[in-house]
C-alpha atoms as a PDB file:
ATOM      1  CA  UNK A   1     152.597 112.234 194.497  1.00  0.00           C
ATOM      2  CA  UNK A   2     150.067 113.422 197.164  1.00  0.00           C
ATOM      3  CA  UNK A   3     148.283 111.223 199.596  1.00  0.00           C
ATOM      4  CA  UNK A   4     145.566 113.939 199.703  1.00  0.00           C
ATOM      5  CA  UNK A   5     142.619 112.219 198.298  1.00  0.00           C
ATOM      6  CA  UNK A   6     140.251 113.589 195.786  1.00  0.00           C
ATOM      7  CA  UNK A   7     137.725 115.857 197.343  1.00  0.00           C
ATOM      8  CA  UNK A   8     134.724 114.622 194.342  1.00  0.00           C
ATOM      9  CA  UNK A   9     135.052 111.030 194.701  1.00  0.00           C
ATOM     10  CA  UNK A  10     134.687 112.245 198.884  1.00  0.00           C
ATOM     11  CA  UNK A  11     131.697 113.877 198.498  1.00  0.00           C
ATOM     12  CA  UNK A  12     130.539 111.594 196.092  1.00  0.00           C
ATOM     13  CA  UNK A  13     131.066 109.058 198.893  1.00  0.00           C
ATOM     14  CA  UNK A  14     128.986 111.476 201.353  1.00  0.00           C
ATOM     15  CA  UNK A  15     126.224 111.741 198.702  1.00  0.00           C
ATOM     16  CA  UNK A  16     125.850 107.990 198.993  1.00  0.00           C
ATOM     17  CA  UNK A  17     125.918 107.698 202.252  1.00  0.00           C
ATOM     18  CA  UNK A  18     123.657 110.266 202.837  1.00  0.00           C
ATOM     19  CA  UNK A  19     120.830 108.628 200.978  1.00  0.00           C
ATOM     20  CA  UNK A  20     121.410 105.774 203.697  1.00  0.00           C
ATOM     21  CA  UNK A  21     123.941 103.551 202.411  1.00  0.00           C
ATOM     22  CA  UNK A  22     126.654 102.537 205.459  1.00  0.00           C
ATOM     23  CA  UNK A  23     129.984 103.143 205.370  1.00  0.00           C
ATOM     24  CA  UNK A  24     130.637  99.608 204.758  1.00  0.00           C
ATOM     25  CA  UNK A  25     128.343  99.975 201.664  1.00  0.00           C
ATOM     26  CA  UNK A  26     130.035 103.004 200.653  1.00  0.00           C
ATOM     27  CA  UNK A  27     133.225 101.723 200.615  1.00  0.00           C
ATOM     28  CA  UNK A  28     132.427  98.594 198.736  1.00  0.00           C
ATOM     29  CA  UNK A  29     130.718 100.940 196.005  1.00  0.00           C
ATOM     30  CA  UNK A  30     133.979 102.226 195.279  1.00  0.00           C
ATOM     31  CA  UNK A  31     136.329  99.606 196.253  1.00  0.00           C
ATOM     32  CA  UNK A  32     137.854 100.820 198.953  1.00  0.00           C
ATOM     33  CA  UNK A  33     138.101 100.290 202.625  1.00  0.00           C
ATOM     34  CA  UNK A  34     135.625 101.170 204.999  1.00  0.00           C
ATOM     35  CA  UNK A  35     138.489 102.951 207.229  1.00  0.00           C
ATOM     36  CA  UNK A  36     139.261 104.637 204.011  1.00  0.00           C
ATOM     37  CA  UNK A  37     136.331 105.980 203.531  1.00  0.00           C
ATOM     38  CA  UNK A  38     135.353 107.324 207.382  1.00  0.00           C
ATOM     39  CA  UNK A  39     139.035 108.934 207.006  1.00  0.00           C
ATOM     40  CA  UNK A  40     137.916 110.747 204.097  1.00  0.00           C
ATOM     41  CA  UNK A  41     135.034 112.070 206.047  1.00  0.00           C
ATOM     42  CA  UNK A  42     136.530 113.156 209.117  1.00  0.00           C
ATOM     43  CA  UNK A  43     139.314 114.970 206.931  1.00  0.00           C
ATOM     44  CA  UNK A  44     136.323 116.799 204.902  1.00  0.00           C
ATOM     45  CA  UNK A  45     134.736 117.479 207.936  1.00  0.00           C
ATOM     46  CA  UNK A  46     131.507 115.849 206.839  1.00  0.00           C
ATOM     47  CA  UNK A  47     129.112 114.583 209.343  1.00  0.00           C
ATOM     48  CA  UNK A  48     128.575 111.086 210.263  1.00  0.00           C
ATOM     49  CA  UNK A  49     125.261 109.705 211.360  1.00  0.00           C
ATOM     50  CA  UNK A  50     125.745 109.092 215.601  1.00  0.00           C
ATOM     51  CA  UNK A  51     126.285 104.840 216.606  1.00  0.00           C
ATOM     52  CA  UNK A  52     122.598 103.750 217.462  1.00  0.00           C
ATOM     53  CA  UNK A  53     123.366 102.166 221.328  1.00  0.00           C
ATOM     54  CA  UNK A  54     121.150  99.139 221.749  1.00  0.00           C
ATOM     55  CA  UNK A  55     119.662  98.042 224.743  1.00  0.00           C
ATOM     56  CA  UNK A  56     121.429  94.099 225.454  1.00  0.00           C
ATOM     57  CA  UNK A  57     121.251  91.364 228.027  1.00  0.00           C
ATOM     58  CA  UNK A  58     124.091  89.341 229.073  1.00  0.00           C
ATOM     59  CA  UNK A  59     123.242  85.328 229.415  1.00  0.00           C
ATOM     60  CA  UNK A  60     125.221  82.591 230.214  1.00  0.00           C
ATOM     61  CA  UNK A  61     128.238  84.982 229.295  1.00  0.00           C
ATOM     62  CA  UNK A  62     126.911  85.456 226.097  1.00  0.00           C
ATOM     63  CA  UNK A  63     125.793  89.453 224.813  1.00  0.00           C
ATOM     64  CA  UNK A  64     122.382  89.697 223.205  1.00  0.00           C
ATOM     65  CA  UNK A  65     121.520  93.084 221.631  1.00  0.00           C
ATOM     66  CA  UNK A  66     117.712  93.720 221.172  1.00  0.00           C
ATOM     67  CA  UNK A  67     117.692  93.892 217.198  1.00  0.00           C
ATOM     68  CA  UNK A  68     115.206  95.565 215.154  1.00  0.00           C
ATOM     69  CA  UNK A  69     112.310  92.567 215.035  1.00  0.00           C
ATOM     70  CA  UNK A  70     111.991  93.013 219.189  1.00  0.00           C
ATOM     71  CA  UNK A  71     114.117  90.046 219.965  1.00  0.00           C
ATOM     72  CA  UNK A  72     117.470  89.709 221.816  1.00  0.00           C
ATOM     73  CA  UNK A  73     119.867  87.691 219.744  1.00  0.00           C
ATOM     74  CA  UNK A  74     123.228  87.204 220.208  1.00  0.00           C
ATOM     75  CA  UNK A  75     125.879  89.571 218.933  1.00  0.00           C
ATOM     76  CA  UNK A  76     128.569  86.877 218.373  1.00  0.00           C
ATOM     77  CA  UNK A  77     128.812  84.297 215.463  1.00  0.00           C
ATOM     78  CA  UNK A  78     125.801  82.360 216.911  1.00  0.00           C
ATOM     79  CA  UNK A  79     123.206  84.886 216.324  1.00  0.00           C
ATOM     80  CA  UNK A  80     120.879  82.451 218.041  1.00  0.00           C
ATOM     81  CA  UNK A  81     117.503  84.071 220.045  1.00  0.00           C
ATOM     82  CA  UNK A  82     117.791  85.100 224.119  1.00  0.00           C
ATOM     83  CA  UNK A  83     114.410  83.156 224.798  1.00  0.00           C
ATOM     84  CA  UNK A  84     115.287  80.145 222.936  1.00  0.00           C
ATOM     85  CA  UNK A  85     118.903  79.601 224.742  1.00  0.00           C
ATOM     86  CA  UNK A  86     116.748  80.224 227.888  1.00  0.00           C
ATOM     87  CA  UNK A  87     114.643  77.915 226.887  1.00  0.00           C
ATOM     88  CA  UNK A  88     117.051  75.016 225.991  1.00  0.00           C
ATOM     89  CA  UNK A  89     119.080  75.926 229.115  1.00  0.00           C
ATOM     90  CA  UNK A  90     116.652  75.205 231.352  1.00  0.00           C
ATOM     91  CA  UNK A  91     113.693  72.686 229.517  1.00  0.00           C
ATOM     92  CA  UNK A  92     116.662  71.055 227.224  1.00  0.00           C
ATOM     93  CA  UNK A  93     116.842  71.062 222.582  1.00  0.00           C
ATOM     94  CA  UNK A  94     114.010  72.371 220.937  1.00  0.00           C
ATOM     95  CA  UNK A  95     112.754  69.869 218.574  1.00  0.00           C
ATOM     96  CA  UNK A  96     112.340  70.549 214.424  1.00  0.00           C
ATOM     97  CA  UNK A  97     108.683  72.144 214.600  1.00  0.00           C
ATOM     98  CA  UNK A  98     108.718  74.028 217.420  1.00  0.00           C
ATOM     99  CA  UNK A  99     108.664  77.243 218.872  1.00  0.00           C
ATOM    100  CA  UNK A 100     109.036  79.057 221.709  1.00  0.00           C
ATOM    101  CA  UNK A 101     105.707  81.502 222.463  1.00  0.00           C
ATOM    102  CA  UNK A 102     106.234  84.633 224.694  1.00  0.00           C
ATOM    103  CA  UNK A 103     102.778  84.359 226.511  1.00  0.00           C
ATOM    104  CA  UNK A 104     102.577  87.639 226.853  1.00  0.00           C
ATOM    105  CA  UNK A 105     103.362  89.085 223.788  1.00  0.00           C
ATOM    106  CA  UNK A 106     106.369  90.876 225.217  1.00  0.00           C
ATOM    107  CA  UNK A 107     109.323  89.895 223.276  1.00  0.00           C
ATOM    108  CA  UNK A 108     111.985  91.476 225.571  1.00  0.00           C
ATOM    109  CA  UNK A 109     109.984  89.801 228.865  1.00  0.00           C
ATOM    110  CA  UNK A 110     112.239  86.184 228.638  1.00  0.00           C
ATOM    111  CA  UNK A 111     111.287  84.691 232.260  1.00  0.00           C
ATOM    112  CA  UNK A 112     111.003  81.124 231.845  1.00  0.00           C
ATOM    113  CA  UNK A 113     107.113  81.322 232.998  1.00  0.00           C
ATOM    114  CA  UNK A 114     106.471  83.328 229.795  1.00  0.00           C
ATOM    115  CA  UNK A 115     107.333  81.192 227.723  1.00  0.00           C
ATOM    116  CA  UNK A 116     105.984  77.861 226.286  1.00  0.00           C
ATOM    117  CA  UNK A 117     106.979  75.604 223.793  1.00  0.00           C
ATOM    118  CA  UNK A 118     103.981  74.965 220.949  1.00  0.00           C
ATOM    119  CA  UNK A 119     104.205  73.444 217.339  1.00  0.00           C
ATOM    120  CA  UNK A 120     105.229  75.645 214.679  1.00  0.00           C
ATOM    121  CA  UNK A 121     101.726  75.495 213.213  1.00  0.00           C
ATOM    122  CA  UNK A 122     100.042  76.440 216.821  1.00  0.00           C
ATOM    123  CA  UNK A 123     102.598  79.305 217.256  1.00  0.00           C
ATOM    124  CA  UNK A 124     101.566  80.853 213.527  1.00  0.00           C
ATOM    125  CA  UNK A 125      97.999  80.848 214.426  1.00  0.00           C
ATOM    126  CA  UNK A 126      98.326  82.159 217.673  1.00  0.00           C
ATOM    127  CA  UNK A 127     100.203  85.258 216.019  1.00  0.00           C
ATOM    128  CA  UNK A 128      97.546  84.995 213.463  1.00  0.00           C
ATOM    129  CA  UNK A 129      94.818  85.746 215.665  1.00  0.00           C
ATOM    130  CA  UNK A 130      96.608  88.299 217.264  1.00  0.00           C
ATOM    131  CA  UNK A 131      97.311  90.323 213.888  1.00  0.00           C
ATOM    132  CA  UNK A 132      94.409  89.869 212.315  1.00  0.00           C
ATOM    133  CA  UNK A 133      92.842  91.600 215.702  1.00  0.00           C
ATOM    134  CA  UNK A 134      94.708  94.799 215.380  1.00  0.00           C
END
């Protein structure tokens, strides 16, 4: 028996993938392993999209990769925000019903004196205001 695997299903694979499913996707489409499935590829010679290299922070030895929203969050099983760990390192817990505001609007500027801690309903109409502006 050959370990060669079947060219269709591999470009059938590629066909998903190139409509913008991940590999990960891919191979769970077709019950598989991801590894299997980037093998496949490389052995077809079919192109993979390039890893995206995000911009990240390290705090508190803790990595925080800017994610698609604007935010740094932590890349670990925490997930938790940059500003709010800032926050709570420095001012202490943030209470239920709070939020932490970047004055500026910039959410990638975290210095302490841009950000203030306002009630969850104060924080919504400040971002309110500012939408409804644009």
């Amino acid at each position: 028996m050959s370990c060669i695997p079947d060219i269709k299903k591999t470009i059938e694979m590629h066909e998903l993938y190139k409509q913008g499913f991940s590999i990960s996707q891919v191979a769970k489409a077709f019950g598989v392993t991801r590894q299997s499935v980037f093998t496949r590829f490389q052995r077809a010679s079919l192109e993979t999209r390039s890893k995206r290299f995000l911009p990240f922070i390290y705090f508190n030895g803790a990595k925080y990769t800017k994610r698609v929203n604007g935010y740094y969050g932590r890349t670990d099983h925490d997930r938790s925000f940059l500003h709010r760990d800032i926050w709570e390192s420095i001012k202490g817990k943030i209470e239920d019903g709070f939020d932490i505001h970047h004055i500026d609007g910039d959410k990638t500027n975290n210095d302490l004196s841009n950000l203030e801690l306002l009630l969850k309903s104060e924080h919504t109409k400040k971002h309110h205001a500012i939408n409804t502006q644009k």
